[in-house]
PDB file of N, CA and C in Angstrom:
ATOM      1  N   UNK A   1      -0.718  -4.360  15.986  1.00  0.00           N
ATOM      2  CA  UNK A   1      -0.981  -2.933  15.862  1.00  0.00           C
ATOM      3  C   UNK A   1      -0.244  -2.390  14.632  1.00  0.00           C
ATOM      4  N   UNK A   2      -0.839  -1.615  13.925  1.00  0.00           N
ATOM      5  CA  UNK A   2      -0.455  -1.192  12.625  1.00  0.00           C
ATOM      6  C   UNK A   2       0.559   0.482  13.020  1.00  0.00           C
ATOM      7  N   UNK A   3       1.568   0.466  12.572  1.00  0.00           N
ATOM      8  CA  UNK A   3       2.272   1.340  12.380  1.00  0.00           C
ATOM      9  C   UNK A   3       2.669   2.207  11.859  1.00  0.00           C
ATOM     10  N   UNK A   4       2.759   3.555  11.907  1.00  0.00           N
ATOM     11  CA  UNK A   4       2.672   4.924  11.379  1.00  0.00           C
ATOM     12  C   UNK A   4       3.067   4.353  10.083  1.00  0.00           C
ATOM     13  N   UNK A   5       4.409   3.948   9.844  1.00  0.00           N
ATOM     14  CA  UNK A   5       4.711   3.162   8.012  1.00  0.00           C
ATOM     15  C   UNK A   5       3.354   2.846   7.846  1.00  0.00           C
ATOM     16  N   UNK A   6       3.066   1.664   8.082  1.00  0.00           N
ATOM     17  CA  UNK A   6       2.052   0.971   7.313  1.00  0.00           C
ATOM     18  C   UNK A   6       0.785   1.574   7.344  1.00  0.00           C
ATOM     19  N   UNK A   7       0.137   2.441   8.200  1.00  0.00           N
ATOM     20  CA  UNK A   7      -0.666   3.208   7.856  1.00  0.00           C
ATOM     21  C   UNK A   7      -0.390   4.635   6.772  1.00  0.00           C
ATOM     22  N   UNK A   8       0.488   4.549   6.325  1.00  0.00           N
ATOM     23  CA  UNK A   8       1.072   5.686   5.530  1.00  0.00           C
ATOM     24  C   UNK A   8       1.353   4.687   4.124  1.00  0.00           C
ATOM     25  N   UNK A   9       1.277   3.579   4.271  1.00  0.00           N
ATOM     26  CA  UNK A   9       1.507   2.675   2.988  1.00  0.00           C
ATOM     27  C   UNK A   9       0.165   2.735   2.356  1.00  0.00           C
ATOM     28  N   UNK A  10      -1.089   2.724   3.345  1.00  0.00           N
ATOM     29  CA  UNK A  10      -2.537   2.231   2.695  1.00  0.00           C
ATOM     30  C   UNK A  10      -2.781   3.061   1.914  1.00  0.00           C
ATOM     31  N   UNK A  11      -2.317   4.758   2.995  1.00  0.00           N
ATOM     32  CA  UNK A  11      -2.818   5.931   2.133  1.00  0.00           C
ATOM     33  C   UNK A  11      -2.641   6.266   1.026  1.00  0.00           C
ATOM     34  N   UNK A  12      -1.251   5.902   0.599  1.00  0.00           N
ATOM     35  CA  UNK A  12      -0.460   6.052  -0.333  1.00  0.00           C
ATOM     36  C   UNK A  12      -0.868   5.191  -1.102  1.00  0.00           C
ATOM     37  N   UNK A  13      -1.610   4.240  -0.882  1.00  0.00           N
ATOM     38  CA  UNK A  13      -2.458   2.916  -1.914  1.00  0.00           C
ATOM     39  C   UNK A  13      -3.602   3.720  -2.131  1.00  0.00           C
ATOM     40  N   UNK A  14      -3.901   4.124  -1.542  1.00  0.00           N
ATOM     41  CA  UNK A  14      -5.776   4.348  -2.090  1.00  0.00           C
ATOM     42  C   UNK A  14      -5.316   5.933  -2.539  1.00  0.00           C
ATOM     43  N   UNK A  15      -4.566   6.269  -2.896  1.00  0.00           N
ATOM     44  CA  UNK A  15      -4.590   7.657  -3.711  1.00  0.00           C
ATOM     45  C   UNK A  15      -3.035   7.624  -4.651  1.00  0.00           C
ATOM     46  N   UNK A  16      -2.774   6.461  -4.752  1.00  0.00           N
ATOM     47  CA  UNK A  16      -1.232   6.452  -5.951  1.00  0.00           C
ATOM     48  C   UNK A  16      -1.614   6.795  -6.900  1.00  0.00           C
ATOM     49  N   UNK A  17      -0.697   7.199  -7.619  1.00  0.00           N
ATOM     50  CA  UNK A  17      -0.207   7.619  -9.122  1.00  0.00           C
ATOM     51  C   UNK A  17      -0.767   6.448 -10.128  1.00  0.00           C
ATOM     52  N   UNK A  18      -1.784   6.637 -11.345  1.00  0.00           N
ATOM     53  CA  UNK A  18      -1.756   5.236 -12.041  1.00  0.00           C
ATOM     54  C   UNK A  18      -0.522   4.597 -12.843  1.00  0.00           C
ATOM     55  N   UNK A  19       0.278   6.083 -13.279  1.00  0.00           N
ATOM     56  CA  UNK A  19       1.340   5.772 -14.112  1.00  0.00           C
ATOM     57  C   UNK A  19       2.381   5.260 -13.285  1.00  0.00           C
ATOM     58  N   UNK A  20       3.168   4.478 -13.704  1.00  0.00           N
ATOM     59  CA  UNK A  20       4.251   3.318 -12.532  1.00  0.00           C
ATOM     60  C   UNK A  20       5.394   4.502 -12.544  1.00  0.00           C
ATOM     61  N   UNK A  21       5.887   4.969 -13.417  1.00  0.00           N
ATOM     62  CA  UNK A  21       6.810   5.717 -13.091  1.00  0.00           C
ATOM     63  C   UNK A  21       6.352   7.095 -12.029  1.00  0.00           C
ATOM     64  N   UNK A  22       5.784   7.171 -12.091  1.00  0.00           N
ATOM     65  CA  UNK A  22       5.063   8.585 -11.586  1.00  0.00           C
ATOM     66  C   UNK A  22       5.054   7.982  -9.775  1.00  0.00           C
ATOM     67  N   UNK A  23       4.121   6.807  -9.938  1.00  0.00           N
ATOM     68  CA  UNK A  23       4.087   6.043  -8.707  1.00  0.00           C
ATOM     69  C   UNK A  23       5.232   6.131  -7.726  1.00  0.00           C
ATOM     70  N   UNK A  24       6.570   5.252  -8.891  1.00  0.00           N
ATOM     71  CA  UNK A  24       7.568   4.867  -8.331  1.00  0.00           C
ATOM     72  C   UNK A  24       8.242   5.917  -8.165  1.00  0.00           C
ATOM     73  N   UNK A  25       8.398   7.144  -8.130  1.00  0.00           N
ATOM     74  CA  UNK A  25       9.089   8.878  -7.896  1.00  0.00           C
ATOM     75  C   UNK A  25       7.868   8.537  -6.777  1.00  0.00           C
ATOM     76  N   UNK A  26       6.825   8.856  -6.684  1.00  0.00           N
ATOM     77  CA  UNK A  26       5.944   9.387  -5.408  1.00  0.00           C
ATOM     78  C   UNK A  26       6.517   8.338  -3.985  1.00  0.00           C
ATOM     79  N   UNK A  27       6.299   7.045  -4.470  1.00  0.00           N
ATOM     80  CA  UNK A  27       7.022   6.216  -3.382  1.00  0.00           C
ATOM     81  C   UNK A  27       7.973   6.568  -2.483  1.00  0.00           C
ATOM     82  N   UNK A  28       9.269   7.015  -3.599  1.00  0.00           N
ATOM     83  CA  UNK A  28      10.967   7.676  -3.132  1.00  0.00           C
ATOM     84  C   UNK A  28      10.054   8.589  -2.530  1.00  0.00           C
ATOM     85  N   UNK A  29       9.814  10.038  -2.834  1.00  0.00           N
ATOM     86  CA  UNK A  29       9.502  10.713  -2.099  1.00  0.00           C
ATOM     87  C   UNK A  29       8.659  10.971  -1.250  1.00  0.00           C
ATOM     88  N   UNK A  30       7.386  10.463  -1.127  1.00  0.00           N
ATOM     89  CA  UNK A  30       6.699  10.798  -0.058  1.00  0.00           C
ATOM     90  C   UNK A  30       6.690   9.285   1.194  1.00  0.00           C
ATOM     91  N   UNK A  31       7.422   8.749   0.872  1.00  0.00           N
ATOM     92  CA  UNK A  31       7.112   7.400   1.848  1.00  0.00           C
ATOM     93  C   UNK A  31       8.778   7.173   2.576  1.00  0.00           C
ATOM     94  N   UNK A  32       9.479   7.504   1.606  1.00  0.00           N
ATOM     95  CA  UNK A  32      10.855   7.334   1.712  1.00  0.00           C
ATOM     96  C   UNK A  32      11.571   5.910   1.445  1.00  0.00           C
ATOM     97  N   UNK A  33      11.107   5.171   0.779  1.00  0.00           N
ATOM     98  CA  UNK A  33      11.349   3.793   0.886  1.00  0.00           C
ATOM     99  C   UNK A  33      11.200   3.420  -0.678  1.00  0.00           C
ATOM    100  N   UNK A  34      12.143   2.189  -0.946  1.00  0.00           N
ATOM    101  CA  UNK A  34      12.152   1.991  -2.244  1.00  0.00           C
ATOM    102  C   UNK A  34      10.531   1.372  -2.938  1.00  0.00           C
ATOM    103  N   UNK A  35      10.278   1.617  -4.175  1.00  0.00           N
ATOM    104  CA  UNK A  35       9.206   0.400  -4.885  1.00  0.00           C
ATOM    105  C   UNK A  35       8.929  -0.727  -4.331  1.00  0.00           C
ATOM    106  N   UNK A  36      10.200  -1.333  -3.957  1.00  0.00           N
ATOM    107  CA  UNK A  36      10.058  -2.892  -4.022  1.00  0.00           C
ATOM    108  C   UNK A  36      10.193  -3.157  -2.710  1.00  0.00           C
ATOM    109  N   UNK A  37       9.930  -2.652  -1.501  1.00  0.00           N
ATOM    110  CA  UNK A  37      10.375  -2.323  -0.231  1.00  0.00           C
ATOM    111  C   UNK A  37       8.614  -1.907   0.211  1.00  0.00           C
ATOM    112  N   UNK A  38       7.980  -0.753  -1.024  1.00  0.00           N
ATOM    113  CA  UNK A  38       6.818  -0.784  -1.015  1.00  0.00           C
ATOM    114  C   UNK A  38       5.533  -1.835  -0.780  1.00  0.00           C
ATOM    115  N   UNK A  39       5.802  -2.720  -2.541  1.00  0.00           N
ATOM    116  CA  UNK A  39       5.106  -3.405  -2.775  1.00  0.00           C
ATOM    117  C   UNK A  39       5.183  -4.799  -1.517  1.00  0.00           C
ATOM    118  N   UNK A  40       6.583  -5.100  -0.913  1.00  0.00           N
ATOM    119  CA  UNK A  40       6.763  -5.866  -0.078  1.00  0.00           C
ATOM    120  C   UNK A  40       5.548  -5.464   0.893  1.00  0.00           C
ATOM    121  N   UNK A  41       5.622  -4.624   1.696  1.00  0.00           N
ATOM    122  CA  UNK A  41       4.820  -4.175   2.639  1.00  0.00           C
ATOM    123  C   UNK A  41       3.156  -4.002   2.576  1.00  0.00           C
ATOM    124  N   UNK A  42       2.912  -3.670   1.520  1.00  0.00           N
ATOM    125  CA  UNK A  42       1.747  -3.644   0.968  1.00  0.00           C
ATOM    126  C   UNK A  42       0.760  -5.094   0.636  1.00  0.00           C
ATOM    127  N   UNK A  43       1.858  -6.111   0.556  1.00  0.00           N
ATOM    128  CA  UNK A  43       1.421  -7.366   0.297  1.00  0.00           C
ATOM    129  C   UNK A  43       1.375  -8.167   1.678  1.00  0.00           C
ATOM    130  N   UNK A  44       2.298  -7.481   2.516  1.00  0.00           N
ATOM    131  CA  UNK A  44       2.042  -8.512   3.835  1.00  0.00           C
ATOM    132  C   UNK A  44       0.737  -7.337   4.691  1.00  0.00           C
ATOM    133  N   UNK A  45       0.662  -6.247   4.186  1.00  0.00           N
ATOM    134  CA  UNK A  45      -0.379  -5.684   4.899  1.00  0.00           C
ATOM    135  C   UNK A  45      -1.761  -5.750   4.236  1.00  0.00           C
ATOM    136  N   UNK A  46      -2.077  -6.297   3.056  1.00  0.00           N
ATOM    137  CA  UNK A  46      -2.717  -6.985   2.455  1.00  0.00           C
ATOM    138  C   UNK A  46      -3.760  -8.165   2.849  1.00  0.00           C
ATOM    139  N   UNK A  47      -2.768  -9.069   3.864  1.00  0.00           N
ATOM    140  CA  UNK A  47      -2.959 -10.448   4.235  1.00  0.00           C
ATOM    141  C   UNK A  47      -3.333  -9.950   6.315  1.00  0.00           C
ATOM    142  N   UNK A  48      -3.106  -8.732   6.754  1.00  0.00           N
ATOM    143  CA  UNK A  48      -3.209  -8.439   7.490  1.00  0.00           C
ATOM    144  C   UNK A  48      -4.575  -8.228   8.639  1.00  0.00           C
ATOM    145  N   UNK A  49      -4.924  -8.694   9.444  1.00  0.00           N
ATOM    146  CA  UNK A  49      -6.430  -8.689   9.276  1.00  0.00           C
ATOM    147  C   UNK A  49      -6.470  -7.103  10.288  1.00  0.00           C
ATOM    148  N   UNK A  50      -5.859  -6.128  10.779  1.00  0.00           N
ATOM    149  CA  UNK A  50      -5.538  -4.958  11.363  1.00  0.00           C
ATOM    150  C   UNK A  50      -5.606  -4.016  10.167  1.00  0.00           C
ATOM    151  N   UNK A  51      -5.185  -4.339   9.122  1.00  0.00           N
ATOM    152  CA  UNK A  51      -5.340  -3.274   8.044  1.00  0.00           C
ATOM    153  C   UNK A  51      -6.426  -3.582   7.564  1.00  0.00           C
ATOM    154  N   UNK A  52      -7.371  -4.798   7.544  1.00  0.00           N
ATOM    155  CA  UNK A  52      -8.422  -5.214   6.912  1.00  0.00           C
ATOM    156  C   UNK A  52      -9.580  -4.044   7.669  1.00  0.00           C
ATOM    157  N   UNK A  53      -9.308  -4.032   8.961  1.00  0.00           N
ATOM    158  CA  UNK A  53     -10.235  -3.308  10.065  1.00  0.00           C
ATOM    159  C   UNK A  53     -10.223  -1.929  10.041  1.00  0.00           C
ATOM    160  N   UNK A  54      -9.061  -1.359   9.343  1.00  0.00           N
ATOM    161  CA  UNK A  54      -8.368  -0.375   9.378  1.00  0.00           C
ATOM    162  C   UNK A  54      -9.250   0.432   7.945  1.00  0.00           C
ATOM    163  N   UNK A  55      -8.679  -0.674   6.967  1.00  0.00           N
ATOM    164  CA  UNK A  55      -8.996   0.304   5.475  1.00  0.00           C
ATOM    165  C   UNK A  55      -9.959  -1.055   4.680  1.00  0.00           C
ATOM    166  N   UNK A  56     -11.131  -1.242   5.284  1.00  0.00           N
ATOM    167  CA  UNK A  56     -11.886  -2.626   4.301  1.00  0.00           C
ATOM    168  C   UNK A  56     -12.097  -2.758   3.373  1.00  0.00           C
ATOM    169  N   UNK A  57     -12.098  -2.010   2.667  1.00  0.00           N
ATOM    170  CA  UNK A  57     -12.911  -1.173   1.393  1.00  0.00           C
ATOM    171  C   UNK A  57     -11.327  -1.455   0.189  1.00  0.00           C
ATOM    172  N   UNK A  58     -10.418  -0.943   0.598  1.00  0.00           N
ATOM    173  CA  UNK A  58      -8.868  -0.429  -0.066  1.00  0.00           C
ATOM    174  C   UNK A  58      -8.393  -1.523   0.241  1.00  0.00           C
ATOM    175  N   UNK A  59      -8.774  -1.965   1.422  1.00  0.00           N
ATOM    176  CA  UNK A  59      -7.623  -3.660   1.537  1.00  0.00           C
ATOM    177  C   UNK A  59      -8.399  -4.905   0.532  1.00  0.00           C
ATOM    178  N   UNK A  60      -9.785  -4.812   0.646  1.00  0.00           N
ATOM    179  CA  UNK A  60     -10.525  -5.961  -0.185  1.00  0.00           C
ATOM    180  C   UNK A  60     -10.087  -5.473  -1.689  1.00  0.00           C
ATOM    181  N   UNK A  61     -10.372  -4.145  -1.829  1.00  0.00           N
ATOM    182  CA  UNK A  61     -10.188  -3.596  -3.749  1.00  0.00           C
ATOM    183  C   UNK A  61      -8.683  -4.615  -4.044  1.00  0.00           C
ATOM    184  N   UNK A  62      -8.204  -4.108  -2.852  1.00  0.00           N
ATOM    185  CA  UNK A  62      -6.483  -4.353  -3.332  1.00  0.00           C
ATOM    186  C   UNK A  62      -5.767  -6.255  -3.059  1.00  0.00           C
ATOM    187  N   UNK A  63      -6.654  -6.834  -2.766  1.00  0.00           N
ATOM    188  CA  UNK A  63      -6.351  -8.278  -2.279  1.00  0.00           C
ATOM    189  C   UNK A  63      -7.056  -8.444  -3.827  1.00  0.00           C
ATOM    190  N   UNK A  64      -8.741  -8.223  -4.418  1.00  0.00           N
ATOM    191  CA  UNK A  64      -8.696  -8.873  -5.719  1.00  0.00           C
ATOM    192  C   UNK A  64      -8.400  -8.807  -6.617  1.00  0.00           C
ATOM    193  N   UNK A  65      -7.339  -7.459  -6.822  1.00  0.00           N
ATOM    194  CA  UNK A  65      -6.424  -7.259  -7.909  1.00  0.00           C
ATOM    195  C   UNK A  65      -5.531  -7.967  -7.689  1.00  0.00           C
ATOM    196  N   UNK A  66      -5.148  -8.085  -6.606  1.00  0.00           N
ATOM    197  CA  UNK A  66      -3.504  -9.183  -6.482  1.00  0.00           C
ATOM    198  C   UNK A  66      -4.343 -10.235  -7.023  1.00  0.00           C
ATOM    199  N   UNK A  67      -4.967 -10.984  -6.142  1.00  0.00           N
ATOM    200  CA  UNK A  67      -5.770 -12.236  -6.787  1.00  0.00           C
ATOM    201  C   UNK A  67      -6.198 -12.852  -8.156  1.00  0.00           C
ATOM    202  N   UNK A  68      -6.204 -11.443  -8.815  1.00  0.00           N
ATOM    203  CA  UNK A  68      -6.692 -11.510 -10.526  1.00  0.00           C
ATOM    204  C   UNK A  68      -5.677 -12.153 -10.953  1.00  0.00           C
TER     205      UNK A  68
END
């Protein structure tokens, strides 16, 4: 079962900042959690098949950019 975090991680994926710095300020503040604390989470929810069910569309976009 996917958890208020990690459903608050996707959102925050499918509408981030393109600029990294901009990103990485939105992260701190609206998620509360560091960048790299981010991207951690994002990559195991990535591989997740609950977030796959969840967000298909944002989890596939975002698995073939990692993949590239």
């Amino acid at each position: 079962m996917l958890t208020d975090t990690d459903l608050a991680v996707l959102r925050f994926a499918a509408r981030a900042p393109r600029s990294l710095g901009a990103r990485e300020d939105a992260i701190r503040t609206e998620l509360g959690m560091s960048p790299i604390r981010y991207y951690q989470r994002l990559n195991i929810l990535l591989d997740n098949s609950e977030a796959l069910a969840a967000e298909p569309q944002l989890v596939r976009r975002l698995q073939r950019l990692r993949d590239a």
